[in-house]
Protein backbone atom coordinates (compact mmCIF):
# COMPACT_ATOMS: atom_id res chain seq x y z
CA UNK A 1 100.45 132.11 76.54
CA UNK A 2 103.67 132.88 78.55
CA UNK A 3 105.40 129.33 79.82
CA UNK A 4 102.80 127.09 78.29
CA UNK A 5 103.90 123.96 77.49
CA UNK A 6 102.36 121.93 74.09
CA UNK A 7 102.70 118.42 74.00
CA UNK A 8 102.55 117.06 70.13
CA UNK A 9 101.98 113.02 70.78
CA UNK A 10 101.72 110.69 67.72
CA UNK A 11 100.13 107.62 67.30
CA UNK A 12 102.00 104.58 65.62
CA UNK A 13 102.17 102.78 62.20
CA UNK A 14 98.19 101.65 60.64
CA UNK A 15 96.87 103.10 64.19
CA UNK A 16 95.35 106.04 65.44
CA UNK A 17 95.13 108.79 68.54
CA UNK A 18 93.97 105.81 70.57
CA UNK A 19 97.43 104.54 70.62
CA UNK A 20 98.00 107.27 73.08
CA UNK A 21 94.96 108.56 74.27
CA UNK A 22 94.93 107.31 77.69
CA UNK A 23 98.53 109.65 77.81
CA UNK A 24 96.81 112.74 76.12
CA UNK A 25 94.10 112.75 78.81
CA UNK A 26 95.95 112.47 81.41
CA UNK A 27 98.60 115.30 80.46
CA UNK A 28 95.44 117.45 79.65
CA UNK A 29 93.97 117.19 83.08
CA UNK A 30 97.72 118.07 84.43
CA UNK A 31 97.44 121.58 82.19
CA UNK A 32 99.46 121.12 79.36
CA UNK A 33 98.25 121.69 75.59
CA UNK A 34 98.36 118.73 73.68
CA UNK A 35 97.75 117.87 69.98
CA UNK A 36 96.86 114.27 68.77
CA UNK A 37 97.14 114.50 65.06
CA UNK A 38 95.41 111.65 62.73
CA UNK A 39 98.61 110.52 60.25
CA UNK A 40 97.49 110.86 56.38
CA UNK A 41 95.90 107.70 55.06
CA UNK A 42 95.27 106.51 59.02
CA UNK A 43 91.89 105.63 60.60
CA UNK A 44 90.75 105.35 57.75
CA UNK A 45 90.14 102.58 55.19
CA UNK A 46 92.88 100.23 53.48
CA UNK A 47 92.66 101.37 49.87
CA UNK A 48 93.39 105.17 51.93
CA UNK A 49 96.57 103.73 54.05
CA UNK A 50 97.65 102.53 50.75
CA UNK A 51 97.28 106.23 49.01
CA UNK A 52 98.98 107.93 51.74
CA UNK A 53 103.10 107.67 52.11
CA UNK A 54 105.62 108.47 54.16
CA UNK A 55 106.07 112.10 53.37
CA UNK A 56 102.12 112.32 54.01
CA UNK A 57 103.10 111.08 57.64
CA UNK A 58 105.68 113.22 58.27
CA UNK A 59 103.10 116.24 56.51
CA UNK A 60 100.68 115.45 59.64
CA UNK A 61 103.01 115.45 62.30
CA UNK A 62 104.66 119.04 61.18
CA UNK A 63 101.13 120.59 60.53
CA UNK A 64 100.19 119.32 64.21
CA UNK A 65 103.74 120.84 65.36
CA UNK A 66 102.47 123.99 63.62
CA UNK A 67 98.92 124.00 65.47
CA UNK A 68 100.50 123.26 68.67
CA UNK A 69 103.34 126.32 68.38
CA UNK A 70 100.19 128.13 67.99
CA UNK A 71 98.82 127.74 71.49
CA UNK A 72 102.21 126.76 73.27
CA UNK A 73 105.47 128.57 73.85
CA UNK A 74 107.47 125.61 74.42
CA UNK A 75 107.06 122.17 72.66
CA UNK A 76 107.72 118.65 73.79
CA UNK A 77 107.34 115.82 71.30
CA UNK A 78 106.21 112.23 72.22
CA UNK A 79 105.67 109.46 69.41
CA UNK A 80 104.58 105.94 69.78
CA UNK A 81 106.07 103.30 67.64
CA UNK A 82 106.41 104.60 64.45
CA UNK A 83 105.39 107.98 65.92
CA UNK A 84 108.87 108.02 67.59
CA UNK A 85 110.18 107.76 63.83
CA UNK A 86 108.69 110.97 62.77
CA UNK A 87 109.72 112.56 66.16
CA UNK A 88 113.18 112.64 65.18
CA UNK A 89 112.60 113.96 62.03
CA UNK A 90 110.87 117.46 63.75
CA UNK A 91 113.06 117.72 65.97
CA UNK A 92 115.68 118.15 63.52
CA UNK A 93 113.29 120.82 61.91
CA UNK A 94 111.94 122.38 64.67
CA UNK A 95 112.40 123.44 68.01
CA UNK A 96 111.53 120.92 70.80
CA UNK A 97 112.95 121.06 74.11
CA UNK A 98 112.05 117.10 75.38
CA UNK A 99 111.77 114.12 73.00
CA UNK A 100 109.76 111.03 74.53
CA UNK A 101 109.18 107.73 72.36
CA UNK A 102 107.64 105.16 73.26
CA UNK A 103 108.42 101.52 71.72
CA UNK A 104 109.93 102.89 68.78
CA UNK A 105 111.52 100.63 66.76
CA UNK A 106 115.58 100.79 64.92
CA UNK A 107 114.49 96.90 64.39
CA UNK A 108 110.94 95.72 64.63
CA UNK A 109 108.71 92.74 64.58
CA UNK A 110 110.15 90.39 67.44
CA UNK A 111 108.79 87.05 66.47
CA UNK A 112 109.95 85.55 69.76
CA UNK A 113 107.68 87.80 71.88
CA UNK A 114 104.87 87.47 69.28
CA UNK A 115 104.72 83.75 69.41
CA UNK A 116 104.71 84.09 73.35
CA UNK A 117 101.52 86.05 73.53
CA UNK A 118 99.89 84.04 70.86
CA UNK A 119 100.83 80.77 73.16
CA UNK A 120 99.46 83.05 76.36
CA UNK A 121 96.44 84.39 74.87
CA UNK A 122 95.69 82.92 71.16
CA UNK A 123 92.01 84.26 70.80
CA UNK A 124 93.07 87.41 71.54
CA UNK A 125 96.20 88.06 70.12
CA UNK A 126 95.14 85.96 66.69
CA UNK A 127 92.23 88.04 66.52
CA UNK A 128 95.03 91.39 66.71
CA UNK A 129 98.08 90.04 64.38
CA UNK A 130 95.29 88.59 61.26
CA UNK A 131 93.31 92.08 61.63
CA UNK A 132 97.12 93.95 61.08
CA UNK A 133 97.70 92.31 58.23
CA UNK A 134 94.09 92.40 56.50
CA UNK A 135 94.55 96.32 57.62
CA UNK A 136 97.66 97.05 56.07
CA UNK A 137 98.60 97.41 52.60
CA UNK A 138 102.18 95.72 51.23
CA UNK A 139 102.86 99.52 50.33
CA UNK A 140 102.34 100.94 53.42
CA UNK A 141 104.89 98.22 54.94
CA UNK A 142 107.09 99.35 52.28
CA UNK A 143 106.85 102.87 53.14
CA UNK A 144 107.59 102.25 56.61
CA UNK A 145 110.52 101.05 56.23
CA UNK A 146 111.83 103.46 53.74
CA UNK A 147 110.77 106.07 56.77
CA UNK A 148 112.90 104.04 59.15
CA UNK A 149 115.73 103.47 56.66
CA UNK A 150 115.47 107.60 56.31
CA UNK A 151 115.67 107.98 60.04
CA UNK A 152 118.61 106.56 61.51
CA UNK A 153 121.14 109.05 59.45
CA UNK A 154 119.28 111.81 61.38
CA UNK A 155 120.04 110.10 64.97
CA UNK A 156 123.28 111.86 65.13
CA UNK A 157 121.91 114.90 65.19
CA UNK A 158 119.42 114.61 68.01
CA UNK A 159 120.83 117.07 70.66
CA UNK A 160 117.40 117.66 72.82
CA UNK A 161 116.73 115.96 75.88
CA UNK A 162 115.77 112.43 75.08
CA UNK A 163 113.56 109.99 77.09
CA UNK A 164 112.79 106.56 75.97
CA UNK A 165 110.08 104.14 77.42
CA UNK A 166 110.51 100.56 76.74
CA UNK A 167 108.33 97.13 76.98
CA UNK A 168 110.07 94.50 77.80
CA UNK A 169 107.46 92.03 76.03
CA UNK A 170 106.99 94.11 73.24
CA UNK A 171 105.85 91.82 70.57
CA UNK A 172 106.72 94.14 67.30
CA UNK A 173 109.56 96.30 68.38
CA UNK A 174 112.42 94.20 69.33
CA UNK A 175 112.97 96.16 72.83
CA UNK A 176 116.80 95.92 71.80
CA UNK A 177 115.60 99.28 69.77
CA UNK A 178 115.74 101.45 72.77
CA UNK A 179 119.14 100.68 73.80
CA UNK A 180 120.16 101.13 69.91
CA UNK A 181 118.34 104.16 69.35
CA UNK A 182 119.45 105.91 72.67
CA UNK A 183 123.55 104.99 71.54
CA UNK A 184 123.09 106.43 68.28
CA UNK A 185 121.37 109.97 69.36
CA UNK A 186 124.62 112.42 70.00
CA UNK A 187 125.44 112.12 73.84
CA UNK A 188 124.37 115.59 75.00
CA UNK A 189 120.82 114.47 74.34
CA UNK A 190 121.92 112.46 77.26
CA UNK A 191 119.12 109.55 76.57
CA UNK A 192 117.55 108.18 79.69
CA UNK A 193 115.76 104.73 78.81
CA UNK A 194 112.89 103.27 81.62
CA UNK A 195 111.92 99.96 81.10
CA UNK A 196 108.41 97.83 82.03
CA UNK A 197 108.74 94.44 82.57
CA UNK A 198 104.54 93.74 81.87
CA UNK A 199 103.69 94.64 78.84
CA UNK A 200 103.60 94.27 74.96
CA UNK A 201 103.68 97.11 72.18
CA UNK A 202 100.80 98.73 73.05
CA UNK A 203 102.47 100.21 76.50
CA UNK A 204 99.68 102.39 77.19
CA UNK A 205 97.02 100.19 77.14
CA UNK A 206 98.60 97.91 79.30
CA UNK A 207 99.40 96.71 82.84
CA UNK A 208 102.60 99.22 83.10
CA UNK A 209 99.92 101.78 81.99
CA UNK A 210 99.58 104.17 84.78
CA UNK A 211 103.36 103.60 85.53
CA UNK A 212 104.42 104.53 81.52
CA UNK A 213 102.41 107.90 82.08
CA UNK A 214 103.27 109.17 85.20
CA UNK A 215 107.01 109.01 84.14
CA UNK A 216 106.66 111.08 81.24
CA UNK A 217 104.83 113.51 83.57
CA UNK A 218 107.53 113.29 86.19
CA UNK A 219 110.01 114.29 83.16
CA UNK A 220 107.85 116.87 82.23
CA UNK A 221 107.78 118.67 85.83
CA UNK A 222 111.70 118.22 85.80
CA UNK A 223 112.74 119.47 83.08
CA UNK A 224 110.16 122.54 83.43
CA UNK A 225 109.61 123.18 87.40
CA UNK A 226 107.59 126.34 86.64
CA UNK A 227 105.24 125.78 84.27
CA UNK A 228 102.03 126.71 85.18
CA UNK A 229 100.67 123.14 84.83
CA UNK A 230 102.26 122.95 88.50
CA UNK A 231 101.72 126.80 89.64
């Protein structure tokens, strides 16, 4: 297991591993580890979102942290959305030596970008914002943004290598968030924030895609040059 690298990636708020599945393949096929764990009370039905909390979140992530540490001798962390949320939290637990989020929010729901993409596309995008809100219980909202209220204390203490990856367009996260989150994080985490200009929240499942992806694997083979993902 000497110099493997284990990536832990976590899907967002009310979704699942398809949030980031098109990254988890692709970082597979390069050689790393990865873990995709399924968030308590997620994937599943409504009346099960609604049993789960916070805490049960943050349970999943740290038992697929654990798992991970098991096949990997060095751990990178990379959470989508809400996934970003409970990467700070391990890595103020645990050791991780590169932090990735991807449209993670410090303040969500940008109307103004939502109302754009319903103008640009309302079949689809109706269709996406009325199946949300059927999905997700009042409680779950409410324990989502307890989590997030929880979370910015511990930004401070974020010392590990930070990248962020930002829509533009994002229609949930208000992309201010990066900029926000990346200030708050204590400078020798030295924050590094790439933008795309294409797409909404779902960044990798959309045009910026392939673009979103190979940066994090271009951070990856920077900050570890001899892993034997590129031997």
């Amino acid at each position: 297991m000497s110099g493997t690298i284990g990536c832990l990636l976590i899907h967002g708020f009310a979704g699942d591993i398809n949030d980031v599945l098109p990254l988890a393949k692709a970082l597979r096929e390069a050689g790393y580890q990865v873990e995709c764990p399924t968030l308590e009370g997620h994937g599943a039905t409504r009346r099960q979102m609604a049993q789960s909390t916070r805490k049960d979140w943050l349970r999943s992530a740290e038992e697929g942290y654990k798992r991970l540490s098991m096949r990997a001798d060095t751990l990178v962390v990379i959470g989508f959305s809400m996934g970003g949320l409970l990467g700070f939290h391990l890595t103020t637990r645990y050791p991780v030596e590169l932090l990735v989020t991807i449209n993670t929010p410090y303040k969500y729901w940008d109307v103004k970008e939502a109302l754009h993409y319903l103008r640009e596309d309302f079949p689809t995008h109706s269709r996406r914002y009325i199946r949300s809100i059927r999905k997700i219980p009042v409680s779950s909202m409410l324990e989502f943004r307890r989590l997030l209220a929880e979370t910015k204390p511990l930004l401070g203490q974020i010392k590990t290598p930070y990248l962020l990856l930002q829509a533009k367009r994002d229609d949930t996260v208000q992309a201010i968030s990066a900029q926000l989150l990346a200030k708050s994080v204590d400078a020798s985490a030295s924050p590094h924030i790439t933008w795309y200009e294409h797409s909404n929240h779902m960044l990798l499942h959309g045009p910026d895609k392939e673009a979103a992806i190979a940066r994090v694997l271009a951070a990856l083979k920077e900050r570890f040059p001899d892993s034997p993902a590129f031997v």
